[in-house]
C-alpha atoms as a PDB file:
ATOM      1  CA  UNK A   1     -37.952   8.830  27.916  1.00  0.00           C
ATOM      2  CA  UNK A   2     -38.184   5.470  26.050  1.00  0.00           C
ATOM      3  CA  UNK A   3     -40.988   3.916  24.541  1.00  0.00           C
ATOM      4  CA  UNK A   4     -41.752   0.679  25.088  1.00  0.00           C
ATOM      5  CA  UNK A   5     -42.896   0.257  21.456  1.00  0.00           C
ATOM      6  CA  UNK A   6     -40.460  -2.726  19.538  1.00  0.00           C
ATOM      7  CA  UNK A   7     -40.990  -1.115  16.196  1.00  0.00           C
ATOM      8  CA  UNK A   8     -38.871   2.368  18.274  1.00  0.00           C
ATOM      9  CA  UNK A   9     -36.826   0.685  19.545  1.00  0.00           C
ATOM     10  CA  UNK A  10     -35.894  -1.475  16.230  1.00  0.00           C
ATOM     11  CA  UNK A  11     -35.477   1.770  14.416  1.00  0.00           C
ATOM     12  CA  UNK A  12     -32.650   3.414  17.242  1.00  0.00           C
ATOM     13  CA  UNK A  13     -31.079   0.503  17.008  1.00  0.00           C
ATOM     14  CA  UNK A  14     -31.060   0.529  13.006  1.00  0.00           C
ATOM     15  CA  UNK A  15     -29.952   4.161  12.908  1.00  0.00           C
ATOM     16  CA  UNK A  16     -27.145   3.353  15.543  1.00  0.00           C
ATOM     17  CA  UNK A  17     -25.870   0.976  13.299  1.00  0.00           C
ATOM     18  CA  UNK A  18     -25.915   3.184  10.551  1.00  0.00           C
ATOM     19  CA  UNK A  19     -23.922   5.896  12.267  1.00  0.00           C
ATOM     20  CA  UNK A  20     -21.727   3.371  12.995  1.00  0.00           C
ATOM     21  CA  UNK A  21     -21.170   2.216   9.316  1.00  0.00           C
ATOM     22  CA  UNK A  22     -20.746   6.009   8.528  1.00  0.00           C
ATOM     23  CA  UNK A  23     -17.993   6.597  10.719  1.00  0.00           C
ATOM     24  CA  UNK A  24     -16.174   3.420   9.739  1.00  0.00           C
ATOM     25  CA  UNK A  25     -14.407   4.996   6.556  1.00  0.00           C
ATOM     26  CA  UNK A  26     -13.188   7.658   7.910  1.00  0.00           C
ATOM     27  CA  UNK A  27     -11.348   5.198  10.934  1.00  0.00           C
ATOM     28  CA  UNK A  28      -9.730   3.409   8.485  1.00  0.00           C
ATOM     29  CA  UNK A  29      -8.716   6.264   5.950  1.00  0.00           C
ATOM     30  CA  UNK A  30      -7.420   8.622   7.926  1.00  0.00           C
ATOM     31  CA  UNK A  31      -3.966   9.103   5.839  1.00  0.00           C
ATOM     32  CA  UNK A  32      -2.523   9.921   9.404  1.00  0.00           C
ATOM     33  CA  UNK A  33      -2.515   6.894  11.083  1.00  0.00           C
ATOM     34  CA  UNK A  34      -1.431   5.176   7.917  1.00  0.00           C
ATOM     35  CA  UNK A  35       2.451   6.663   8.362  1.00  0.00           C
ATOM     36  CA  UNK A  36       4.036   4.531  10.914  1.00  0.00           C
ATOM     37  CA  UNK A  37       2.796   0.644   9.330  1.00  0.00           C
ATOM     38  CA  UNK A  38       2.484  -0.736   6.024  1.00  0.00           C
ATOM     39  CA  UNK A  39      -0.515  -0.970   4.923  1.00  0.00           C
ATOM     40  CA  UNK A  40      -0.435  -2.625   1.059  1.00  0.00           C
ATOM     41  CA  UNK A  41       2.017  -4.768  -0.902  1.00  0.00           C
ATOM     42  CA  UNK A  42       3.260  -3.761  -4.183  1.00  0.00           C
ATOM     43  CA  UNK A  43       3.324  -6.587  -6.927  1.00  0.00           C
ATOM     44  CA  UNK A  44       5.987  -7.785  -8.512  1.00  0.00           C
ATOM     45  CA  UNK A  45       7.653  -9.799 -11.344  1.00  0.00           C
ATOM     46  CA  UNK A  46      10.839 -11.380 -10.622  1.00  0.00           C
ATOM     47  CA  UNK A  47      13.214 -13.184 -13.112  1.00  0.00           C
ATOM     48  CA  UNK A  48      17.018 -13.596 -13.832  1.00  0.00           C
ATOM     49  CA  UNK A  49      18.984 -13.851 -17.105  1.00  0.00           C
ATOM     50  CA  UNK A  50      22.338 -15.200 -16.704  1.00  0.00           C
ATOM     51  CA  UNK A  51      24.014 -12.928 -13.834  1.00  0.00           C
ATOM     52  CA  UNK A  52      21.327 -10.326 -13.726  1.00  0.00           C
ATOM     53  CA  UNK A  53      18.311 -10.353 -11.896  1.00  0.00           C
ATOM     54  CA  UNK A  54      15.483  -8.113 -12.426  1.00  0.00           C
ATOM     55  CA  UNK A  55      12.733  -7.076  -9.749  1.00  0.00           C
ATOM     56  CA  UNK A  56       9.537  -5.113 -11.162  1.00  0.00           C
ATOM     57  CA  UNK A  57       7.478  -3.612  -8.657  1.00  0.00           C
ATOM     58  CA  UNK A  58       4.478  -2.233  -9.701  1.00  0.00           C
ATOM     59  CA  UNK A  59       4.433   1.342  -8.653  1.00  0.00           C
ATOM     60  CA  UNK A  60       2.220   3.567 -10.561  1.00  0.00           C
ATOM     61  CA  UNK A  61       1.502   6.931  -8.954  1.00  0.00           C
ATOM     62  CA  UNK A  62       4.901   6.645  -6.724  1.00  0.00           C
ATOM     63  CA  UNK A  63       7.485   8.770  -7.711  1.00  0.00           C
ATOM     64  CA  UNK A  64      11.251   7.369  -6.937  1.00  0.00           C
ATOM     65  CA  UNK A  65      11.620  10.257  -3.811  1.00  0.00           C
ATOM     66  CA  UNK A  66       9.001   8.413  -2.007  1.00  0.00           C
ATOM     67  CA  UNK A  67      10.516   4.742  -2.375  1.00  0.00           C
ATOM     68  CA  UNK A  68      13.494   3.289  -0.684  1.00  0.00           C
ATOM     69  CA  UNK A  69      15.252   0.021  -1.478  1.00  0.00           C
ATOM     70  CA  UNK A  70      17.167  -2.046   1.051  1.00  0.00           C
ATOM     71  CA  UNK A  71      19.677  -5.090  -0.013  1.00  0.00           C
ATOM     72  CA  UNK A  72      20.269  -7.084   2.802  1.00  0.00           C
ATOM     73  CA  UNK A  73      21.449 -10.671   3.968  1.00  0.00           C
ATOM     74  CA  UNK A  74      17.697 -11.948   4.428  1.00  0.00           C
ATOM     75  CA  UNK A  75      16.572 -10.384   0.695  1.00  0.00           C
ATOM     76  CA  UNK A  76      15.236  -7.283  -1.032  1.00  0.00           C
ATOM     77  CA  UNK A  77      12.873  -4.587   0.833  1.00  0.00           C
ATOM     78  CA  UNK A  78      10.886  -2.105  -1.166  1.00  0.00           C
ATOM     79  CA  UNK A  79       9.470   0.351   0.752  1.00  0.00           C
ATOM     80  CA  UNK A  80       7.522   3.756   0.735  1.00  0.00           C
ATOM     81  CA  UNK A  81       4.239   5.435  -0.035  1.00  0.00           C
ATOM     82  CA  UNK A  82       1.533   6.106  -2.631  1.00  0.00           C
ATOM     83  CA  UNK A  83       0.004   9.563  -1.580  1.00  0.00           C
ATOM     84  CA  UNK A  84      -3.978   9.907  -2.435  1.00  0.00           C
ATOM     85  CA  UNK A  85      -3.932  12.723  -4.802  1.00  0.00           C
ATOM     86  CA  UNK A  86      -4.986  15.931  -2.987  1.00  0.00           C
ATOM     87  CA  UNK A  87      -8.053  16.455  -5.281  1.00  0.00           C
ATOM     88  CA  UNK A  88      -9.355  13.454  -3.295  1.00  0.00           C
ATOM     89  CA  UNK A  89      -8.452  14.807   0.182  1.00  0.00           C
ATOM     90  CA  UNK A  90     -11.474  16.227   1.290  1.00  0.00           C
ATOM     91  CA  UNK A  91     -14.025  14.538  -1.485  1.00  0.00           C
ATOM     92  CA  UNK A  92     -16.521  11.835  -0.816  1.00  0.00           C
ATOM     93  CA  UNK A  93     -15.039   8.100  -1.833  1.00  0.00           C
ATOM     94  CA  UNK A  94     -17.565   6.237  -3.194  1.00  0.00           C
ATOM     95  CA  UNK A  95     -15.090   3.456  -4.510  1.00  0.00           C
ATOM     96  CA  UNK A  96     -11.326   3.019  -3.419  1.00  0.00           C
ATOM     97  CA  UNK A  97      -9.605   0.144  -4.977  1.00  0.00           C
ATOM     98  CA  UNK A  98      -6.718   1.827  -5.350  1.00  0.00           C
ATOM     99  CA  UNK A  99      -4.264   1.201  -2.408  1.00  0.00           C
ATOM    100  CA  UNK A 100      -2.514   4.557  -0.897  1.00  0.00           C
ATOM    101  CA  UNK A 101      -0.708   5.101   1.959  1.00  0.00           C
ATOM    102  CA  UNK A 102       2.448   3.485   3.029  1.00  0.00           C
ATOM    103  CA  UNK A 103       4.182   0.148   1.481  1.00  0.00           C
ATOM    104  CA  UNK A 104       6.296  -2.451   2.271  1.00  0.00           C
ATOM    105  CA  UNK A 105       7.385  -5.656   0.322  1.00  0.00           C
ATOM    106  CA  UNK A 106      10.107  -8.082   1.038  1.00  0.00           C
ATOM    107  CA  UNK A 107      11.227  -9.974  -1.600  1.00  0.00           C
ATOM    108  CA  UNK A 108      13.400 -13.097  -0.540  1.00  0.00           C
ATOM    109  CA  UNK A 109      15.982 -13.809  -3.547  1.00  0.00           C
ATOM    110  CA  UNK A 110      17.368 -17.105  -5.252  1.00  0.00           C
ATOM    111  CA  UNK A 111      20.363 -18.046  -3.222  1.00  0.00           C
ATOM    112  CA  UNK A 112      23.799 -15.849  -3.890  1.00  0.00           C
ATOM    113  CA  UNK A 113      25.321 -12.659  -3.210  1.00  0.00           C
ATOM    114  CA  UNK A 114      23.958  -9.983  -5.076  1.00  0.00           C
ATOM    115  CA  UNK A 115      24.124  -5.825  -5.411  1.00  0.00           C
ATOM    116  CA  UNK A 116      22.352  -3.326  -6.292  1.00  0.00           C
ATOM    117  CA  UNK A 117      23.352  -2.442  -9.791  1.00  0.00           C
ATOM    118  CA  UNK A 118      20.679   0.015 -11.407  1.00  0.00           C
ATOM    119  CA  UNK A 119      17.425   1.706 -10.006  1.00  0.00           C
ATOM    120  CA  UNK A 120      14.824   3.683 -12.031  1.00  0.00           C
ATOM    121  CA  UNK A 121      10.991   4.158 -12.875  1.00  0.00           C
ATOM    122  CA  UNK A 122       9.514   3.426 -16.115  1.00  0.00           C
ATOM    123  CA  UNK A 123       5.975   2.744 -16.795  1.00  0.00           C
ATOM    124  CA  UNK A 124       4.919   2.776 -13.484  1.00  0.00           C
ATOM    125  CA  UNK A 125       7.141   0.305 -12.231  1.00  0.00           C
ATOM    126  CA  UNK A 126      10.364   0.457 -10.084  1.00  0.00           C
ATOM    127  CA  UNK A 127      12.597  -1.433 -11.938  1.00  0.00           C
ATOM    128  CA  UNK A 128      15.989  -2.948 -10.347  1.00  0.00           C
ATOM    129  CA  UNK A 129      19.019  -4.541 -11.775  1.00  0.00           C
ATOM    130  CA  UNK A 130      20.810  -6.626  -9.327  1.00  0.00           C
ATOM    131  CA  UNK A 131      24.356  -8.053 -10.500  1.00  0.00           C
ATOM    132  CA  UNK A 132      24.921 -11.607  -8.851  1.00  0.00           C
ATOM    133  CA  UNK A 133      28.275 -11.643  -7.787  1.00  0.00           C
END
C-alpha cells in the first residue's frame, strides 16, 4: 500500500538512492571483471643518453612475474597487473587512491630501431634499457 503522503514518498525515494550508492563500489571493484581490460596507466619517465634510452615505469607493488614488455614497430607496451593485497580483499575501503587491477601503457618512442637491452625492478619502478641500433 502507498501513502499518498510527499514527505513518504521523499524518504523511499532517498533510501533508494542510497542503496544505490551502496552497491556502486562493489560494481566497479569487483577484481573479477577487472582481468580482461586495462583499467590504469602506469607513469613514466622517458629519456635517452647517446644510444641508450631509458623507460621508468612506475610500478610499486608489481613484482616483474606480473609485467610483460612488448617492443614492436608502433612503440613500447608495458603491460600487467597490480593485485590489491589480500588483507584488503574482504575489508571495507573507505579510501582507494591506489590503482589495482590490470595495466596497460603504450609508450610511442623517438624515431629509430631499437631493442630491448636490459629489464629489471628497482625502487618500485620497471626500469628498461633499450639499445638504439
Amino acid at each position: 500500500m502507498r501513502s499518498r503522503d510527499r514527505r513518504f514518498w521523499a524518504w523511499a525515494e532517498a533510501l533508494d538512492l542510497l542503496q544505490g550508492c551502496e552497491r556502486l563500489p562493489r560494481r566497479f571493484f569487483t577484481l573479477e571483471s577487472l582481468h580482461s581490460v586495462p583499467c590504469w596507466e602506469p607513469s613514466i619517465d622517458l629519456y635517452e643518453n647517446g644510444d641508450e634510452l631509458s623507460v621508468l615505469v612506475a610500478l610499486p607493488g608489481v613484482s616483474s612475474r606480473q609485467v610483460e614488455v612488448v617492443l614492436d614497430d608502433t612503440g613500447l607496451v608495458v603491460r600487467g597487473e597490480r593485485p590489491m593485497p589480500s588483507a584488503c580483499q574482504r575489508a571495507a575501503i573507505h579510501r582507494l587512491e591506489i590503482p589495482y587491477g590490470r595495466f596497460e601503457r603504450r609508450i610511442v618512442l623517438p624515431p629509430g630501431n631499437y631493442r630491448l637491452h636490459e629489464q629489471f625492478l628497482e625502487d618500485g619502478c620497471l626500469v628498461l634499457v633499450l639499445h638504439h641500433l
